[in-house]
Protein backbone atom coordinates (compact mmCIF):
# COMPACT_ATOMS: atom_id res chain seq x y z
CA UNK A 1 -10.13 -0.48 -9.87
CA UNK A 2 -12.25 0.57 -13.02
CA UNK A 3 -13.14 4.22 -13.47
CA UNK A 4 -16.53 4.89 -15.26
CA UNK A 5 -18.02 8.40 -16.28
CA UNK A 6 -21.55 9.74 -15.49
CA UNK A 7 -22.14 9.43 -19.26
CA UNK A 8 -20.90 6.18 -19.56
CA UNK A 9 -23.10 5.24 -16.70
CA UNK A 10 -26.28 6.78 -18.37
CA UNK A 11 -25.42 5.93 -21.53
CA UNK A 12 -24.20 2.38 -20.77
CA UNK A 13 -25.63 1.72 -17.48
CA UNK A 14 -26.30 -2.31 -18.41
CA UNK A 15 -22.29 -2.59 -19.29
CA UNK A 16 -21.93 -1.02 -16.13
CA UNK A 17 -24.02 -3.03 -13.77
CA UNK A 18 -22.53 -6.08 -15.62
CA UNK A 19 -18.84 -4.47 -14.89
CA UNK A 20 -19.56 -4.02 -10.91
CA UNK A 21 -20.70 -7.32 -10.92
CA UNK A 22 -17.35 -8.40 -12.11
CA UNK A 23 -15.00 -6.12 -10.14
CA UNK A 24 -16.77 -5.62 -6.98
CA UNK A 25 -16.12 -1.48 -6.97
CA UNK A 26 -16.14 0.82 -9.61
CA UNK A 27 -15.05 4.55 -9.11
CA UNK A 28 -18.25 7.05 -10.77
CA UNK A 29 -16.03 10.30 -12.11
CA UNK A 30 -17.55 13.60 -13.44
CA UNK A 31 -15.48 15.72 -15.53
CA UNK A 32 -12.35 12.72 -15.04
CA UNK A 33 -12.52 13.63 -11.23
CA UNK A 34 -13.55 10.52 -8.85
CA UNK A 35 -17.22 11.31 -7.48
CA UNK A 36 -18.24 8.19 -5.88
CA UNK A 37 -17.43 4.94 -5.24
CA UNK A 38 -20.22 2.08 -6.22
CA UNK A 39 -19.55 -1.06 -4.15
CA UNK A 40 -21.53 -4.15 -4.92
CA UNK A 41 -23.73 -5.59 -2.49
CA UNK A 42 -26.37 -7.92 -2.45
CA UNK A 43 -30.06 -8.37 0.18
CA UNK A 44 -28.89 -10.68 2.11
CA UNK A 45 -25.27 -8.52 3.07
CA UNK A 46 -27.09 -5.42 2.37
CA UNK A 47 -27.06 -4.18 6.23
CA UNK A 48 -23.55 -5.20 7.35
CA UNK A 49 -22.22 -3.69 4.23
CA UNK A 50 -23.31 -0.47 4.98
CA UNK A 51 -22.17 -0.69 8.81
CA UNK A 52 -19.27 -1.17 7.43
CA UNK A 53 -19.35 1.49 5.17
CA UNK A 54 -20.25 4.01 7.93
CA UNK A 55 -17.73 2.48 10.02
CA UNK A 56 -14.89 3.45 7.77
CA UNK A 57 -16.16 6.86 7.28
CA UNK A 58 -16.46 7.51 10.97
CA UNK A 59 -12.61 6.38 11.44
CA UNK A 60 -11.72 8.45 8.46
CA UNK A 61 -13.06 11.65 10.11
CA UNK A 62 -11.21 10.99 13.54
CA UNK A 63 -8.38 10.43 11.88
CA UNK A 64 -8.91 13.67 9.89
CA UNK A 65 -9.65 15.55 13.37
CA UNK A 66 -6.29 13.64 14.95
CA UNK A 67 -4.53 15.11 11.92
CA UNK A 68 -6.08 18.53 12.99
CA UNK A 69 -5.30 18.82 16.43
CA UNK A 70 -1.48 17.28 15.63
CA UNK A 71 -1.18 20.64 13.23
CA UNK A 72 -3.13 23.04 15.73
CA UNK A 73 -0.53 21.75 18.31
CA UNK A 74 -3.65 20.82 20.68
CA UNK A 75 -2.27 17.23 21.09
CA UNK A 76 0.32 18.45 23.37
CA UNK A 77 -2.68 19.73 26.17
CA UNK A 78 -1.99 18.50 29.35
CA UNK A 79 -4.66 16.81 31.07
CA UNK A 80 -5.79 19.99 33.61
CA UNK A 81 -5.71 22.13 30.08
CA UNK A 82 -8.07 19.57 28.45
CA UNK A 83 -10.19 19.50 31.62
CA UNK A 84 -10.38 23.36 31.60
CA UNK A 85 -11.44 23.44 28.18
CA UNK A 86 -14.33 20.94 28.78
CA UNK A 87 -15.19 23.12 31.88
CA UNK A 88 -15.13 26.27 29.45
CA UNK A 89 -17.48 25.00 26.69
CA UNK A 90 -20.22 23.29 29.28
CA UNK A 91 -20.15 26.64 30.55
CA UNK A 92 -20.90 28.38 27.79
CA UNK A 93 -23.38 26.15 26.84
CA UNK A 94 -25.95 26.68 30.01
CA UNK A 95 -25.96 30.38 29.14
């Protein structure tokens, strides 16, 4: 996957646009760290693309909660534990 610089993609934003078109992805980096990642798309796949986008984000963040709770040891609650917790927080909440 190409890496390009915010001042490459000021400074040579044509070379760029011509480069995603040929690659598909390009990683955007500010000061050599990665920033973004540009993914070409076009109208007509415009939608699905970012579904999919979204899609991949929202498994990345369960994962990243699954990874949580694994550490926290709260993967081990039993189901009555899990059940009292959900009875503990709706409780708080009507106060």
């Amino acid at each position: 996957m190409k890496f390009v610089s915010v001042r490459e993609l000021r400074g040579k934003s044509a070379e760029v646009w011509r480069e995603l078109a040929r690659e598909g992805e390009l990683v955007l980096t500010s000061n050599g760290k990665p920033i973004a990642i540009v993914s070409a798309t076009d109208e007509a796949h415009f939608e699905q693309s970012l579904q999919e986008l979204r899609q991949a984000r929202a498994l990345r963040a369960v994962k990243q909660l699954q990874e949580q709770a694994t550490q926290a040891g709260r993967d081990q609650l039993s189901a009555a534990a899990i059940e009292q917790e959900i009875t503990a927080v709706r409780k708080d909440r009507r106060r």
